[in-house]
Protein backbone atom coordinates (compact mmCIF):
# COMPACT_ATOMS: atom_id res chain seq x y z
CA UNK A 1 -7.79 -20.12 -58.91
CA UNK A 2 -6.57 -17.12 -57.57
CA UNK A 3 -3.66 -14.68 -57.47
CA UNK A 4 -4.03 -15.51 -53.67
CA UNK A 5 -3.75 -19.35 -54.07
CA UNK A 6 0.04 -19.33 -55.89
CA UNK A 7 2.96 -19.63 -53.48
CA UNK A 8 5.06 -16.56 -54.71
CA UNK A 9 9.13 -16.50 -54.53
CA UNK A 10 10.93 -13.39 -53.71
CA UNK A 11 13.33 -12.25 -56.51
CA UNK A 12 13.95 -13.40 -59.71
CA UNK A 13 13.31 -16.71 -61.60
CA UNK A 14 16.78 -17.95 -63.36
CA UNK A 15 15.03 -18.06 -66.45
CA UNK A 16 11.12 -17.61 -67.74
CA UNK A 17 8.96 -19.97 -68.43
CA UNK A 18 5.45 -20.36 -70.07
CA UNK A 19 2.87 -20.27 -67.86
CA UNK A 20 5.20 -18.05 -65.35
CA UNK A 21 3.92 -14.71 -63.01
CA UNK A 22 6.15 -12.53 -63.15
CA UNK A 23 5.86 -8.75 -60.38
CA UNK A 24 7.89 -6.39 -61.59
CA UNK A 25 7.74 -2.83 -60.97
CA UNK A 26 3.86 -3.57 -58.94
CA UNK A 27 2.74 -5.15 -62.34
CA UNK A 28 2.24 -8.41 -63.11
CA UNK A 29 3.22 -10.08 -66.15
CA UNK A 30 2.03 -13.74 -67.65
CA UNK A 31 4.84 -14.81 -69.37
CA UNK A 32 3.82 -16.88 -72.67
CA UNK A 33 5.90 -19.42 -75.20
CA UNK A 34 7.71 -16.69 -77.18
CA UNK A 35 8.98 -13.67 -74.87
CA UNK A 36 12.10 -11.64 -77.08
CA UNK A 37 15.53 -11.40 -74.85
CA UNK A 38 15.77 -8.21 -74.65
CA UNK A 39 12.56 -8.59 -72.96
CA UNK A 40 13.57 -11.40 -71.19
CA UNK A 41 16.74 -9.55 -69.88
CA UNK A 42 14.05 -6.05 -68.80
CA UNK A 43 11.67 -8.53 -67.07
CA UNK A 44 14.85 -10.22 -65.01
CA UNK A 45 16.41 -7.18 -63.94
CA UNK A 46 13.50 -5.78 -62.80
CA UNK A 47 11.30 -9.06 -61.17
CA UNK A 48 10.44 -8.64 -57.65
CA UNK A 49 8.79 -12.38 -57.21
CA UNK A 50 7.57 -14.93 -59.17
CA UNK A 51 4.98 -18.03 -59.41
CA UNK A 52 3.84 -20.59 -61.51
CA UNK A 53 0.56 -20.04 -62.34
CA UNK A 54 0.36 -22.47 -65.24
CA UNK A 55 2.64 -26.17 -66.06
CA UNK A 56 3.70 -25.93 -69.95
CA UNK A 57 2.00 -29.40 -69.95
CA UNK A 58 -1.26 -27.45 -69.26
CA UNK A 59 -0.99 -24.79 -72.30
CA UNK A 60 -0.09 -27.88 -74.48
CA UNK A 61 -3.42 -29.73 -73.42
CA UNK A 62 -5.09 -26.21 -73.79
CA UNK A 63 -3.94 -25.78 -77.35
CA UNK A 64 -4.50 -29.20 -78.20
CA UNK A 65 -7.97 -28.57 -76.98
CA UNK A 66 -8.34 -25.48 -79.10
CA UNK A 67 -7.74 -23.02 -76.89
CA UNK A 68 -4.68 -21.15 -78.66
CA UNK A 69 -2.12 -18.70 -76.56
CA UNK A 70 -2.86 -15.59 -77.75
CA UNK A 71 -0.17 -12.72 -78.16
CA UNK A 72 -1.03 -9.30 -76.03
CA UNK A 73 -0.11 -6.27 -77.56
């Protein structure tokens, strides 16, 4: 898969979720399971498009395969 392959939607999502692509500000964000709001409300007001890169169904199987989310700092 590539950044090429996701159908992206102009604007901003009503609400993130796991697995989510967020553009905002030229940068692109992977949104995880635990995002703060006043994160939440930054990444809204400034979102540009979005895509799903990932179903939460996915990361579950991935985690349940070992493969933990890990938190970027």
């Amino acid at each position: 898969m590539t950044i090429l392959n996701l159908k992206w939607t102009k604007g901003a999502p009503k609400e993130l979720l796991a697995g989510m692509i967020v553009r905002c500000r030229g940068t692109l964000m992977l949104i995880g399971t635990f995002t703060p709001e006043p994160i939440v409300a930054t990444i809204l007001a400034d979102c540009t498009e979005y895509t799903q890169a990932i179903a939460d169904y996915e990361i579950d199987w991935l985690n349940d395969l070992g493969v933990p989310a890990r938190k970027v700092s």
